[in-house]
N, C-alpha and C. Protein backbone atom coordinates (compact mmCIF):
# COMPACT_ATOMS: atom_id res chain seq x y z
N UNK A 1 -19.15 -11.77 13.41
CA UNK A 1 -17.96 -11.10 12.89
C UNK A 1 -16.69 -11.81 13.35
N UNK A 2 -16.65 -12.02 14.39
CA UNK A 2 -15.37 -13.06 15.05
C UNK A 2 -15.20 -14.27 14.69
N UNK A 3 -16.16 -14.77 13.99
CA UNK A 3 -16.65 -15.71 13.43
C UNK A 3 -15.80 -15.79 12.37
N UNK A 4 -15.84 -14.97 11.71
CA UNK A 4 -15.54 -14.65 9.97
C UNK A 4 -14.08 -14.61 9.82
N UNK A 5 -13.78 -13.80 11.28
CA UNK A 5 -12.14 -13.24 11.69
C UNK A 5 -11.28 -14.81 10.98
N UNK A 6 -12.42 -15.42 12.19
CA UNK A 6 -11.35 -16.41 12.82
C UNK A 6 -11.38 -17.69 11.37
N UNK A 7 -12.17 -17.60 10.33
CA UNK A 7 -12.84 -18.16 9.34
C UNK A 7 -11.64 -17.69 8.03
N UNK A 8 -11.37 -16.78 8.42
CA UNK A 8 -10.41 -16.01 7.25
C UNK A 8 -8.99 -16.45 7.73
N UNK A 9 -8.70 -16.26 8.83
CA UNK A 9 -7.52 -16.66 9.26
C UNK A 9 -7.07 -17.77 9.55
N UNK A 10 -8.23 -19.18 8.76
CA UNK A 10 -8.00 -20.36 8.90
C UNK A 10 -7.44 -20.99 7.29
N UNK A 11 -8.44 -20.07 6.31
CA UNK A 11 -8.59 -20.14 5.01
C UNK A 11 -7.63 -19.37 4.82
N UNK A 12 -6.54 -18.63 5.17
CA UNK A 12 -5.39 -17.85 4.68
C UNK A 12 -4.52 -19.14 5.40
N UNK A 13 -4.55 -19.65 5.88
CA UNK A 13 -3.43 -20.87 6.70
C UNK A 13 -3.71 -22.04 5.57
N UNK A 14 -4.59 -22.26 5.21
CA UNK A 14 -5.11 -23.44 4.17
C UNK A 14 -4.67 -22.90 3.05
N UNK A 15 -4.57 -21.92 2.37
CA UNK A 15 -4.14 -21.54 0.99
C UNK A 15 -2.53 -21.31 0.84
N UNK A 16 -2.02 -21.08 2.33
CA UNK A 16 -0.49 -20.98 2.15
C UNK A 16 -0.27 -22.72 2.24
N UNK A 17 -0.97 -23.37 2.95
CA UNK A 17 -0.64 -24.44 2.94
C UNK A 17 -0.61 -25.09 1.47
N UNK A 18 -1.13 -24.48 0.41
CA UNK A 18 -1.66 -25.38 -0.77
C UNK A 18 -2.94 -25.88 -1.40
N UNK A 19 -4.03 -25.34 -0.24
CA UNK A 19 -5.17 -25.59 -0.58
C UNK A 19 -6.12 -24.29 -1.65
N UNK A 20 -6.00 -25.11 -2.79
CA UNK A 20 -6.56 -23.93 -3.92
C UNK A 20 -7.86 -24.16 -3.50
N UNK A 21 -8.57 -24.48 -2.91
CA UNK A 21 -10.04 -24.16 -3.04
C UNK A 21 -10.38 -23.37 -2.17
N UNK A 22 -9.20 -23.14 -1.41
CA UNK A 22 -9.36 -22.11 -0.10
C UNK A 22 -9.50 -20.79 -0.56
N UNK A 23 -9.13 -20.03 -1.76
CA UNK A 23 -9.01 -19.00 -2.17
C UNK A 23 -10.42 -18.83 -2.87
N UNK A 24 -11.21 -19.82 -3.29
CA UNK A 24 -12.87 -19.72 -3.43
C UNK A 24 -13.34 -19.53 -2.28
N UNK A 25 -13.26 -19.95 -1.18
CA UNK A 25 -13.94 -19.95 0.11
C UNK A 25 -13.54 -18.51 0.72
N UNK A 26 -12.38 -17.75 0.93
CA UNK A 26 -12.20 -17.07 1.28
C UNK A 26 -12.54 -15.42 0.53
N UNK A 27 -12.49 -15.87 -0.46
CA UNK A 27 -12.78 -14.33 -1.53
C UNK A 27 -14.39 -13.69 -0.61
N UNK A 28 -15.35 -14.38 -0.78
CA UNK A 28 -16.82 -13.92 -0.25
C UNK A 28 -16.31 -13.28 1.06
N UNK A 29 -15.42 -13.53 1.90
CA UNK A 29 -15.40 -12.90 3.57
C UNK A 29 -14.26 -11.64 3.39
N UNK A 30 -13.56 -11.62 2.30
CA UNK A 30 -12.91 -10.44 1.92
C UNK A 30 -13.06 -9.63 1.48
N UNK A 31 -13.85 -10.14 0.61
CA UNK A 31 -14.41 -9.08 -0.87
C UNK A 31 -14.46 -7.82 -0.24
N UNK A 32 -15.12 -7.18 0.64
CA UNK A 32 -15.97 -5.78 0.81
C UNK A 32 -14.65 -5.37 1.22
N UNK A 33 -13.70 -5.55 2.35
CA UNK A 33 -13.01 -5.25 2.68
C UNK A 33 -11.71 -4.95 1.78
N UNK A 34 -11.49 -5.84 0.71
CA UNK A 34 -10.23 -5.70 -0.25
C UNK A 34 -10.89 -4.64 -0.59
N UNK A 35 -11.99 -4.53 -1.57
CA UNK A 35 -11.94 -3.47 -1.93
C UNK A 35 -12.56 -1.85 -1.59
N UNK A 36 -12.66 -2.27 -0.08
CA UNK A 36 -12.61 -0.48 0.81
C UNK A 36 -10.89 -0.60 0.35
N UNK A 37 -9.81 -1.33 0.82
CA UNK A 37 -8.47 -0.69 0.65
C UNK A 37 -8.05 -0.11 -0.66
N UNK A 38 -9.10 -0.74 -1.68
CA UNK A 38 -8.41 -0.52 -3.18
C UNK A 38 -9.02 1.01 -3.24
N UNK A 39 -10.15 1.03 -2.78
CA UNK A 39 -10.80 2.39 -2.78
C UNK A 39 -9.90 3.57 -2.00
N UNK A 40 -9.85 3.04 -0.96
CA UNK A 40 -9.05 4.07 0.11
C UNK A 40 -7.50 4.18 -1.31
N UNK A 41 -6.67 3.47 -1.74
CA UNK A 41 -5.46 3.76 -2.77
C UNK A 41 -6.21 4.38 -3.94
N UNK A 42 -7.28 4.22 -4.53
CA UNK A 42 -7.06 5.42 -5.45
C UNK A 42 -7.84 6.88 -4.78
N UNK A 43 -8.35 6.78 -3.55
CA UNK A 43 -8.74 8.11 -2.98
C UNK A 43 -7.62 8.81 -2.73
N UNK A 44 -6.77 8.11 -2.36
CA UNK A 44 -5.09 8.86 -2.23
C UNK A 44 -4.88 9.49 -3.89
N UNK A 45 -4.84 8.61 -4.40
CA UNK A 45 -4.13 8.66 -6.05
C UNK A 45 -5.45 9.07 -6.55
N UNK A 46 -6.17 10.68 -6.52
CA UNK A 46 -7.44 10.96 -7.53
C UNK A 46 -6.68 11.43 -8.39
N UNK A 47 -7.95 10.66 -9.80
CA UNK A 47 -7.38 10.93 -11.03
C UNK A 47 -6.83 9.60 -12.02
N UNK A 48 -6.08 8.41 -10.88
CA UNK A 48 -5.93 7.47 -11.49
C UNK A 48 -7.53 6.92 -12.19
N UNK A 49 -6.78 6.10 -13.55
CA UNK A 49 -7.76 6.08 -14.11
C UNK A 49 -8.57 4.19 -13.71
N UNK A 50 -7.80 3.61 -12.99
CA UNK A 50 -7.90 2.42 -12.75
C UNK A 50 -9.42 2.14 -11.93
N UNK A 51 -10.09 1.32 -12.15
CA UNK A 51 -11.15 0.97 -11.02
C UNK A 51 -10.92 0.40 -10.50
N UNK A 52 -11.64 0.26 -8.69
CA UNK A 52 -11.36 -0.75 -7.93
C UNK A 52 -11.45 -1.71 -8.02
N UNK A 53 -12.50 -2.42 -8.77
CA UNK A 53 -12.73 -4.24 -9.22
C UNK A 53 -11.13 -4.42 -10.00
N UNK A 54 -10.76 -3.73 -10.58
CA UNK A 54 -9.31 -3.93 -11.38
C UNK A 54 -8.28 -4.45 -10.90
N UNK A 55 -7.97 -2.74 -9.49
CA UNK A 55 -6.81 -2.90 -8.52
C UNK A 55 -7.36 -4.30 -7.61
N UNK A 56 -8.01 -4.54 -7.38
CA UNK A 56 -8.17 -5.64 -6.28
C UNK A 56 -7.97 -7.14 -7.12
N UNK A 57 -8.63 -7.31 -8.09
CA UNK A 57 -8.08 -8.29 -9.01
C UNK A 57 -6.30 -8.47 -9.57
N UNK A 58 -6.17 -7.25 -10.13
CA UNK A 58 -4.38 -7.54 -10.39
C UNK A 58 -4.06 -7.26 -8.96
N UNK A 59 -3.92 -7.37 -7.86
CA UNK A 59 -3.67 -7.15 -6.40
C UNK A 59 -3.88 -9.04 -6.18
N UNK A 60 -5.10 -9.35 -6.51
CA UNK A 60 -4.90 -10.43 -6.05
C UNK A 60 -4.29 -11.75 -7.09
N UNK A 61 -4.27 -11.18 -8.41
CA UNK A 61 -3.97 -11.98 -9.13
C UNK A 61 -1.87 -12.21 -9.01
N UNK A 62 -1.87 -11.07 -8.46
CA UNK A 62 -0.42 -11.05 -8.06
C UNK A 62 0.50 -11.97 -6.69
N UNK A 63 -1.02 -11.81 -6.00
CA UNK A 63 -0.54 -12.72 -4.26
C UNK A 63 -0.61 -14.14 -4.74
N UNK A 64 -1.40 -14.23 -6.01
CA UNK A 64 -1.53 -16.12 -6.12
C UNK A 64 -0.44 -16.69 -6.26
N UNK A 65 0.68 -16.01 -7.45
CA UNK A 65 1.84 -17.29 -7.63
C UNK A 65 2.60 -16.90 -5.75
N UNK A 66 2.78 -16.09 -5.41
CA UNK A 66 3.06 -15.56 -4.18
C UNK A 66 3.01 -16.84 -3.00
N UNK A 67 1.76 -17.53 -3.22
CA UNK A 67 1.54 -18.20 -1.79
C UNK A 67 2.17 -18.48 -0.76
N UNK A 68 3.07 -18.55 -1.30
CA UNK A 68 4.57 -19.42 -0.13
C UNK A 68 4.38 -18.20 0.90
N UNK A 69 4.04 -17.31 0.76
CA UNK A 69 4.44 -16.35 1.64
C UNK A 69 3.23 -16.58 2.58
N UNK A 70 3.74 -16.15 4.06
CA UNK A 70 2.84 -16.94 5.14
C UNK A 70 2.19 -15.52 5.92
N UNK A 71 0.89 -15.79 5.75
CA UNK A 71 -0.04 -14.51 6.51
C UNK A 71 -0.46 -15.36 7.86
N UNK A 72 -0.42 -14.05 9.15
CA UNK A 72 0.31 -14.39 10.46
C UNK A 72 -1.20 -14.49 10.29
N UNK A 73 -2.25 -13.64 10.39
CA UNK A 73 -3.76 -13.47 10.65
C UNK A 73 -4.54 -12.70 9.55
N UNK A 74 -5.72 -12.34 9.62
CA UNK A 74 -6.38 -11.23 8.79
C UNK A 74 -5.47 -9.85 8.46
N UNK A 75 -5.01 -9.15 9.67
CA UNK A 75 -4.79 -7.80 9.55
C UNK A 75 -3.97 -8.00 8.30
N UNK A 76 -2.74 -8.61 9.14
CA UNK A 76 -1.12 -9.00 8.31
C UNK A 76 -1.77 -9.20 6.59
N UNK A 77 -2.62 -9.82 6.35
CA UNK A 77 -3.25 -10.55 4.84
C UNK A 77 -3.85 -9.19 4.27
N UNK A 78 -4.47 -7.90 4.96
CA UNK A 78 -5.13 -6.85 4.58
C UNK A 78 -3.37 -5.58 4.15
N UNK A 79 -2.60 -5.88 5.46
CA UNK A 79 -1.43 -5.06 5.34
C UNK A 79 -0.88 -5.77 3.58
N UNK A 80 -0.41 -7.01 3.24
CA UNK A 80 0.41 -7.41 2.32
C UNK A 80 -0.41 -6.93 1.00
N UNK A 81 -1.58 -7.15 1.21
CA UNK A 81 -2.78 -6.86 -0.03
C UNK A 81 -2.50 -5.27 -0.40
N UNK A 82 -2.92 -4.46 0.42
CA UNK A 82 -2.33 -3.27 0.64
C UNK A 82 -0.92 -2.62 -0.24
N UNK A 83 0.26 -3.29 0.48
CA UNK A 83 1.33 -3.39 0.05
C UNK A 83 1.40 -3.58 -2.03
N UNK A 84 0.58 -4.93 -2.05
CA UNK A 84 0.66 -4.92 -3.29
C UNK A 84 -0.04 -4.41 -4.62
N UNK A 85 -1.29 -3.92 -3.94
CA UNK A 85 -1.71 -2.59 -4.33
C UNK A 85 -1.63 -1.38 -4.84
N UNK A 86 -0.49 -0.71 -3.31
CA UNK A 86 0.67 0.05 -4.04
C UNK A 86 1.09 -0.24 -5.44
N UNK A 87 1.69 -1.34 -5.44
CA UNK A 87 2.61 -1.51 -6.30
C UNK A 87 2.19 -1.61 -7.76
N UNK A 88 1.15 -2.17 -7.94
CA UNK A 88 -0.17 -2.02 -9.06
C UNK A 88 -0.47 -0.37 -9.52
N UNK A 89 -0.16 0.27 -8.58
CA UNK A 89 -0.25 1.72 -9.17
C UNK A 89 0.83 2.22 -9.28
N UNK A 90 1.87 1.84 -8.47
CA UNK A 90 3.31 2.31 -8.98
C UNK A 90 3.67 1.92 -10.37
N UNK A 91 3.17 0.82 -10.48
CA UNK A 91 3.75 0.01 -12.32
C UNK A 91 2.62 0.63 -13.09
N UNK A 92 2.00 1.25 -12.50
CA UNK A 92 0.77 2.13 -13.80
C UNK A 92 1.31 3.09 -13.90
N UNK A 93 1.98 4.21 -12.84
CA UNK A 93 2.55 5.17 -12.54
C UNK A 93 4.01 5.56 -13.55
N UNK A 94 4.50 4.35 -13.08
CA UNK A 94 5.77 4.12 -13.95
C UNK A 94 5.60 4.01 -15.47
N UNK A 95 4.91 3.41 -15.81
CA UNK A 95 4.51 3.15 -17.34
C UNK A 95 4.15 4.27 -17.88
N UNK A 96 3.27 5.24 -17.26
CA UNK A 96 2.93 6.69 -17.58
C UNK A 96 4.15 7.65 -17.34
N UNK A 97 5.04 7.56 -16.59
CA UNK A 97 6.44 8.18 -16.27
C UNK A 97 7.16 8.02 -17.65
N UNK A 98 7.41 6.55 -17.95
CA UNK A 98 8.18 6.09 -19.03
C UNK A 98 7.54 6.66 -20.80
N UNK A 99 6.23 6.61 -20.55
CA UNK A 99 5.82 7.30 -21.78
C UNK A 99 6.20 8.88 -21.37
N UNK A 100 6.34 9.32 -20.94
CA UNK A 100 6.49 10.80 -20.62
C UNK A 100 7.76 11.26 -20.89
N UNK A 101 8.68 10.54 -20.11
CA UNK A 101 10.38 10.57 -19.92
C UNK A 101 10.66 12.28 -19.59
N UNK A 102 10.02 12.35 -18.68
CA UNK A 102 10.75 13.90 -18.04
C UNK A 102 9.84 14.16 -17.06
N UNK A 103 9.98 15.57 -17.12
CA UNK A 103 9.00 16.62 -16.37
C UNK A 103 9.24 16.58 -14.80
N UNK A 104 9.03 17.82 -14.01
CA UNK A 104 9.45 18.54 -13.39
C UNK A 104 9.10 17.93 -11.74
N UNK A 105 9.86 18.06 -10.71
CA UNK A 105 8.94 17.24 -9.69
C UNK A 105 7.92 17.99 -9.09
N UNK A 106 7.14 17.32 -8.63
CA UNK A 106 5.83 17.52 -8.29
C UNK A 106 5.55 17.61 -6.91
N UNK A 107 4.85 18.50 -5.76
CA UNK A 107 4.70 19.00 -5.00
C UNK A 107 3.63 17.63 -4.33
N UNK A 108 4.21 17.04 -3.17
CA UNK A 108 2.99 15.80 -2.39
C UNK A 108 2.76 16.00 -1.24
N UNK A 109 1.63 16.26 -0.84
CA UNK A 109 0.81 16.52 0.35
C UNK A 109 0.74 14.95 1.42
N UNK A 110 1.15 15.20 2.31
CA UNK A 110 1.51 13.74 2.92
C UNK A 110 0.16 13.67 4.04
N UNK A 111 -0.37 15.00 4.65
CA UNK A 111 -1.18 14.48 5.51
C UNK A 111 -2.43 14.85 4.67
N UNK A 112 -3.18 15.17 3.41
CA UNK A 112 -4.00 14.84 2.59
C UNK A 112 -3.81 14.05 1.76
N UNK A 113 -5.02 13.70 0.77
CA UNK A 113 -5.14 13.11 0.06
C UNK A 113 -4.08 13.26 -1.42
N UNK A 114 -3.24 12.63 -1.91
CA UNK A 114 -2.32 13.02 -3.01
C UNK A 114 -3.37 13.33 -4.48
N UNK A 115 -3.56 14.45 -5.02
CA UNK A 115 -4.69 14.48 -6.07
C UNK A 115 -3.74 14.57 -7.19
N UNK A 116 -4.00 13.17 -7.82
CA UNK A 116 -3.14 13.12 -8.92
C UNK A 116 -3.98 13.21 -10.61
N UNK A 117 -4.20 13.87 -11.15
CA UNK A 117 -3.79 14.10 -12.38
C UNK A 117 -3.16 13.34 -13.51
N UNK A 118 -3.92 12.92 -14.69
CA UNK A 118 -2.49 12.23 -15.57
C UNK A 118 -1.31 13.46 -15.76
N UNK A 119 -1.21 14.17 -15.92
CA UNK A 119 -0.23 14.99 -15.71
C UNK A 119 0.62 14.61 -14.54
N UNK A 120 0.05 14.64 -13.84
CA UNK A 120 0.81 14.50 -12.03
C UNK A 120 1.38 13.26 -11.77
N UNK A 121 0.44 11.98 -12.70
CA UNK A 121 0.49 10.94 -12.15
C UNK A 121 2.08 10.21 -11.70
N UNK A 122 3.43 11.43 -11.77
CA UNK A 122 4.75 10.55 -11.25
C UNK A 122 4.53 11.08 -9.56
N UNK A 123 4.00 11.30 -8.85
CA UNK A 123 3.34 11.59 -7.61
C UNK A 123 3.54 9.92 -6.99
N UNK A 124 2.90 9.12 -7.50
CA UNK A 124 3.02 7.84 -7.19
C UNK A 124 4.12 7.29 -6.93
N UNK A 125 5.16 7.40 -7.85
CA UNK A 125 6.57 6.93 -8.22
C UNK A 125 7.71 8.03 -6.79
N UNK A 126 7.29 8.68 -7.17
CA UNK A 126 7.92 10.18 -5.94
C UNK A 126 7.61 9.11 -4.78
N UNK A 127 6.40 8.78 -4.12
CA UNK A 127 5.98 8.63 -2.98
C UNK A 127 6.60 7.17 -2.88
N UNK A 128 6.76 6.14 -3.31
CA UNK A 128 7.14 4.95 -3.79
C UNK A 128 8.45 4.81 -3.40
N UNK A 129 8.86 5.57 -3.87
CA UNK A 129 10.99 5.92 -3.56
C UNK A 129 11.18 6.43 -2.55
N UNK A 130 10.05 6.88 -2.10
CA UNK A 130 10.72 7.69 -1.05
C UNK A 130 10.22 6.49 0.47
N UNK A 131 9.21 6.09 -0.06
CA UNK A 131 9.21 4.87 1.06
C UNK A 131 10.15 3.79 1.00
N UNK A 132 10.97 3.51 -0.05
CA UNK A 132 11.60 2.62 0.24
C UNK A 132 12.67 3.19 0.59
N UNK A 133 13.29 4.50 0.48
CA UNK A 133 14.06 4.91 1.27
C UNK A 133 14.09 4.80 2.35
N UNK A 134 12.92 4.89 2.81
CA UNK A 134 12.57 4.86 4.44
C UNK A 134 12.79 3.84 4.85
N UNK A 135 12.38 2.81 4.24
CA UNK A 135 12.56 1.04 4.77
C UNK A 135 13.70 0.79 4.57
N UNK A 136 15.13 1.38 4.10
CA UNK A 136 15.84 1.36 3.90
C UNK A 136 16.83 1.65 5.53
N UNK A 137 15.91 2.37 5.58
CA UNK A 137 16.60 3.28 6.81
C UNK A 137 15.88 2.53 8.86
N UNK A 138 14.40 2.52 7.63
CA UNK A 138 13.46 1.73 9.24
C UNK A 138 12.48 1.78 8.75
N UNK A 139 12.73 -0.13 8.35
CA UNK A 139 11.33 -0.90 7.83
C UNK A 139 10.09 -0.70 8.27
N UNK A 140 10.15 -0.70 9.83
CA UNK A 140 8.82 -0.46 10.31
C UNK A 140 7.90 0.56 10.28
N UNK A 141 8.74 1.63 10.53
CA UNK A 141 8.74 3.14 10.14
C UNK A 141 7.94 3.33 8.84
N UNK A 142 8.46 2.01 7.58
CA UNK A 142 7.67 2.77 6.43
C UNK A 142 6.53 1.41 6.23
N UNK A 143 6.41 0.28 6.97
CA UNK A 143 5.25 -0.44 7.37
C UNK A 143 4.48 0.56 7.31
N UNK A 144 4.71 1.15 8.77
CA UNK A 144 3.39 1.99 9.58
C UNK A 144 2.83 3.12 8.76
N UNK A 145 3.46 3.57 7.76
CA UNK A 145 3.05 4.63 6.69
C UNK A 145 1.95 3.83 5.75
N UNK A 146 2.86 2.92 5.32
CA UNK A 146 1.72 2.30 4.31
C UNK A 146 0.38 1.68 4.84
N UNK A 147 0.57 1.01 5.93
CA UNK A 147 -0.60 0.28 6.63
C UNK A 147 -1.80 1.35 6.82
N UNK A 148 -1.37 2.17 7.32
CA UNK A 148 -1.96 3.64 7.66
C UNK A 148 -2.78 4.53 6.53
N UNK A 149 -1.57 5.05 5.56
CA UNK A 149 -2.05 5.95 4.94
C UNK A 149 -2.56 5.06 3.67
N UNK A 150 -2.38 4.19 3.18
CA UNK A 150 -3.08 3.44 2.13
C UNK A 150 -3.80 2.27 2.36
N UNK A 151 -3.39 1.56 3.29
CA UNK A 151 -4.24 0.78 3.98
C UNK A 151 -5.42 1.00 4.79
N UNK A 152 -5.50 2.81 5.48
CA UNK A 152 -6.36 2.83 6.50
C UNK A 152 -6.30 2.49 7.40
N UNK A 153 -5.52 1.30 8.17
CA UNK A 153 -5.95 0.97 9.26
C UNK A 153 -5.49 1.87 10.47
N UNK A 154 -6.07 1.65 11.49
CA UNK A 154 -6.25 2.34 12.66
C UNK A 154 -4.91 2.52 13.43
N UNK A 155 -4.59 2.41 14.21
CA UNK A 155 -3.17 2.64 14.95
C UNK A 155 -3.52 1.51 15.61
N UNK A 156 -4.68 0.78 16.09
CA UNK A 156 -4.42 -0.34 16.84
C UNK A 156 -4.81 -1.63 16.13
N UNK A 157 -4.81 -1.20 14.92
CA UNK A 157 -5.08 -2.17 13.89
C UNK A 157 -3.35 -2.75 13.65
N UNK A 158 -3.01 -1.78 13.19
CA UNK A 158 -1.72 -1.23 12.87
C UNK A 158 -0.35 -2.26 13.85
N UNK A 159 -0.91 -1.52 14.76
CA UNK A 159 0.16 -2.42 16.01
C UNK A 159 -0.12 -3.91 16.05
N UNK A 160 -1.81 -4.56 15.89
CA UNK A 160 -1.84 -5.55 15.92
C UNK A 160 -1.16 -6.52 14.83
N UNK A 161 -1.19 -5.80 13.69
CA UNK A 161 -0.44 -6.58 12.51
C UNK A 161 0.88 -6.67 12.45
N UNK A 162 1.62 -5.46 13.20
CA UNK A 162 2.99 -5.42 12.90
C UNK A 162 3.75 -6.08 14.62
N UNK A 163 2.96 -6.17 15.52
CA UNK A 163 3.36 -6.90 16.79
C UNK A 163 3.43 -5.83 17.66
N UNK A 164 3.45 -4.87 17.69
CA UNK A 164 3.89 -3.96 18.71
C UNK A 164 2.87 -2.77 19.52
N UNK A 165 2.99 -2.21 20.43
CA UNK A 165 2.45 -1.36 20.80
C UNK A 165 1.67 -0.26 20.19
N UNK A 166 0.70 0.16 20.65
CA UNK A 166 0.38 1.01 19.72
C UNK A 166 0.83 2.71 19.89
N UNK A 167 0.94 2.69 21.04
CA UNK A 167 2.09 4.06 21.00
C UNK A 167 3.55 3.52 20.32
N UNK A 168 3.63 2.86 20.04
CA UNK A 168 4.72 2.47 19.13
C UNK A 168 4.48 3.02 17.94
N UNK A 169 2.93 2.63 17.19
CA UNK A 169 2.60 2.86 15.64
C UNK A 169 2.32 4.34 15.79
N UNK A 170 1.89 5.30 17.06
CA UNK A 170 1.68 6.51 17.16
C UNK A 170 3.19 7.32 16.64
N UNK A 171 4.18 6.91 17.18
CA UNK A 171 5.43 7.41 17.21
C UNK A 171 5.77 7.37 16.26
N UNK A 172 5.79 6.00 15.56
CA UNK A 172 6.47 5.63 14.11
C UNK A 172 5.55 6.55 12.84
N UNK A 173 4.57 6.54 13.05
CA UNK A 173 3.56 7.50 12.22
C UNK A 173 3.66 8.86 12.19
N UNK A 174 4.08 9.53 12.80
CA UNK A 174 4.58 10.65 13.39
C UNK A 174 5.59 11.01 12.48
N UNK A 175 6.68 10.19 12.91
CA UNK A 175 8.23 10.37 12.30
C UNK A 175 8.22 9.93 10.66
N UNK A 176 7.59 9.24 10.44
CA UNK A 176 7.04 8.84 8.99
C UNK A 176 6.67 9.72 8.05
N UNK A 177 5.81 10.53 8.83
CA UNK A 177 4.84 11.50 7.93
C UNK A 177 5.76 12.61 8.00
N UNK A 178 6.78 13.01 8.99
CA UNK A 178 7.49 14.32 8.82
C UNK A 178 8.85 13.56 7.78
N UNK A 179 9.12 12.44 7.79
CA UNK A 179 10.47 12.24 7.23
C UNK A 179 10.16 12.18 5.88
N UNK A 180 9.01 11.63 5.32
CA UNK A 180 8.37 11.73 4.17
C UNK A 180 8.40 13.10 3.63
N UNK A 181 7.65 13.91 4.65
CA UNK A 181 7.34 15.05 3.86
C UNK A 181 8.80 16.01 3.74
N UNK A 182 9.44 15.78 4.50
CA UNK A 182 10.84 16.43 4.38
C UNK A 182 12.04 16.08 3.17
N UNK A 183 11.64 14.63 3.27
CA UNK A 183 12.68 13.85 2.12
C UNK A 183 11.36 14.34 0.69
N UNK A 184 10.31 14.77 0.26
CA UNK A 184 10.14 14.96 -1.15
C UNK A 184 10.00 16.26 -1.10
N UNK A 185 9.97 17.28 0.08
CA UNK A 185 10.83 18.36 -0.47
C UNK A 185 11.96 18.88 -0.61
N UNK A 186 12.79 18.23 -0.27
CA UNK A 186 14.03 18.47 -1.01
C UNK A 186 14.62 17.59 -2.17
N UNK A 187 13.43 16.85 -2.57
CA UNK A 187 13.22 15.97 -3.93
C UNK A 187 13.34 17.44 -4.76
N UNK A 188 12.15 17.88 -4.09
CA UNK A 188 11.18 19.11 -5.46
C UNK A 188 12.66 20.29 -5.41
N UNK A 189 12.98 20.49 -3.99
CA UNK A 189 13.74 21.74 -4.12
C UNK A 189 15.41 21.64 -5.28
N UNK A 190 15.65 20.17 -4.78
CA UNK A 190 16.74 19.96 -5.60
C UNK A 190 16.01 19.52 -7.56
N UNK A 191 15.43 19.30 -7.47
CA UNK A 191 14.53 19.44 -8.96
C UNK A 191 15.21 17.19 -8.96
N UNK A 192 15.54 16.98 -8.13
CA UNK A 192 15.71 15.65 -8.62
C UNK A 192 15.24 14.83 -9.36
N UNK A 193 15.36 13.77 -10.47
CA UNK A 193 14.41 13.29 -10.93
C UNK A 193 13.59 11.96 -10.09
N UNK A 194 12.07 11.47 -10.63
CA UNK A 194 11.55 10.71 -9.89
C UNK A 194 12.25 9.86 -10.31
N UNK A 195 12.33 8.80 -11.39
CA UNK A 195 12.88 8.18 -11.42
C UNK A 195 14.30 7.60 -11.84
N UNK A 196 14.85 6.38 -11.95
CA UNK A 196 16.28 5.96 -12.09
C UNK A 196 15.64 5.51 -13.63
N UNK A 197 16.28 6.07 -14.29
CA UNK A 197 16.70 5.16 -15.86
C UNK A 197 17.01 4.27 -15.91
């Protein structure tokens, strides 16, 4: 297994470097793992209609023109994957928002699973805004949300990717999950809309 670690985190250094064949070599030591995270994002999002072979493909078909961007180790490469993941369901989310053009905000459970509904599905978009609010306010703060709650990883997973302590990611997770859940109810209470036109 340390083996593989250290195998992945050589082949993520070779593919930022430019080496396309590195991204053949490396897919087999990822595979299972990309897609537990794609799984863990639509266990959040039930109801989306997307499969995981899908999200993990447009996830990765998205990091390719990307390369320039430099992954520190494995975790960091599982956190960004993650990250763009999200965003693969936010632009599904959105597209279903935009065919819709209204409707009422929607009630999100931050320390369960979000059970979304095509009906529901601006749940995504809600949760989306409201993290970048957060990163707006304290990047790390909404790191440690995403790494966590859509990523899965552990708190000392967590700390290892983002550099810091892990009573650090305890704290920041904490304040995350209450600032979250505070900032989309007074989304719902003020009837705000999810999205900007």
């Amino acid at each position: 297994m340390d083996v593989a670690r250290g195998d992945i985190t050589a082949l993520l250094t070779s593919w930022h470097k430019g080496d396309h064949t590195a991204i053949e070599r490396l897919l087999p030591l990822i595979r299972a793992e990309v897609y537990r995270i794609a799984q863990r994002h639509l266990y959040q999002y039930k109801g989306q209609t997307m499969h995981p072979s899908s999200l993990v493909q447009e996830a990765l078909v998205r990091l390719v023109p990307s390369r320039g961007a430099e992954w520190h180790d494995r975790l960091h490469f599982f956190a960004v994957i993650s990250r763009v993941m999200r965003h693969v369901l936010v632009d599904h989310a959105r597209r279903h928002h935009r065919a819709k053009r209204g409707g009422d905000a929607t009630h999100v459970q931050i320390d369960e699973a979000v059970v979304l509904s095509p009906e529901r599905v601006d749940e995504v978009v809600a949760v989306d805004m409201a993290l970048e609010r957060l990163a707006q306010l304290d990047e790390r703060k909404s790191k440690v949300f995403e790494m966590r709650f859509f990523g899965g990883l552990t708190l000392e997973e967590t700390a290892d990717a983002l550099g810091v302590a892990p009573r650090t990611v305890d704290r920041d997770w904490r304040f995350a999950r209450a600032w979250l859940r505070r900032e989309l109810s007074e989304r719902i209470s003020n009837h705000a809309p999810l999205a900007a036109d």
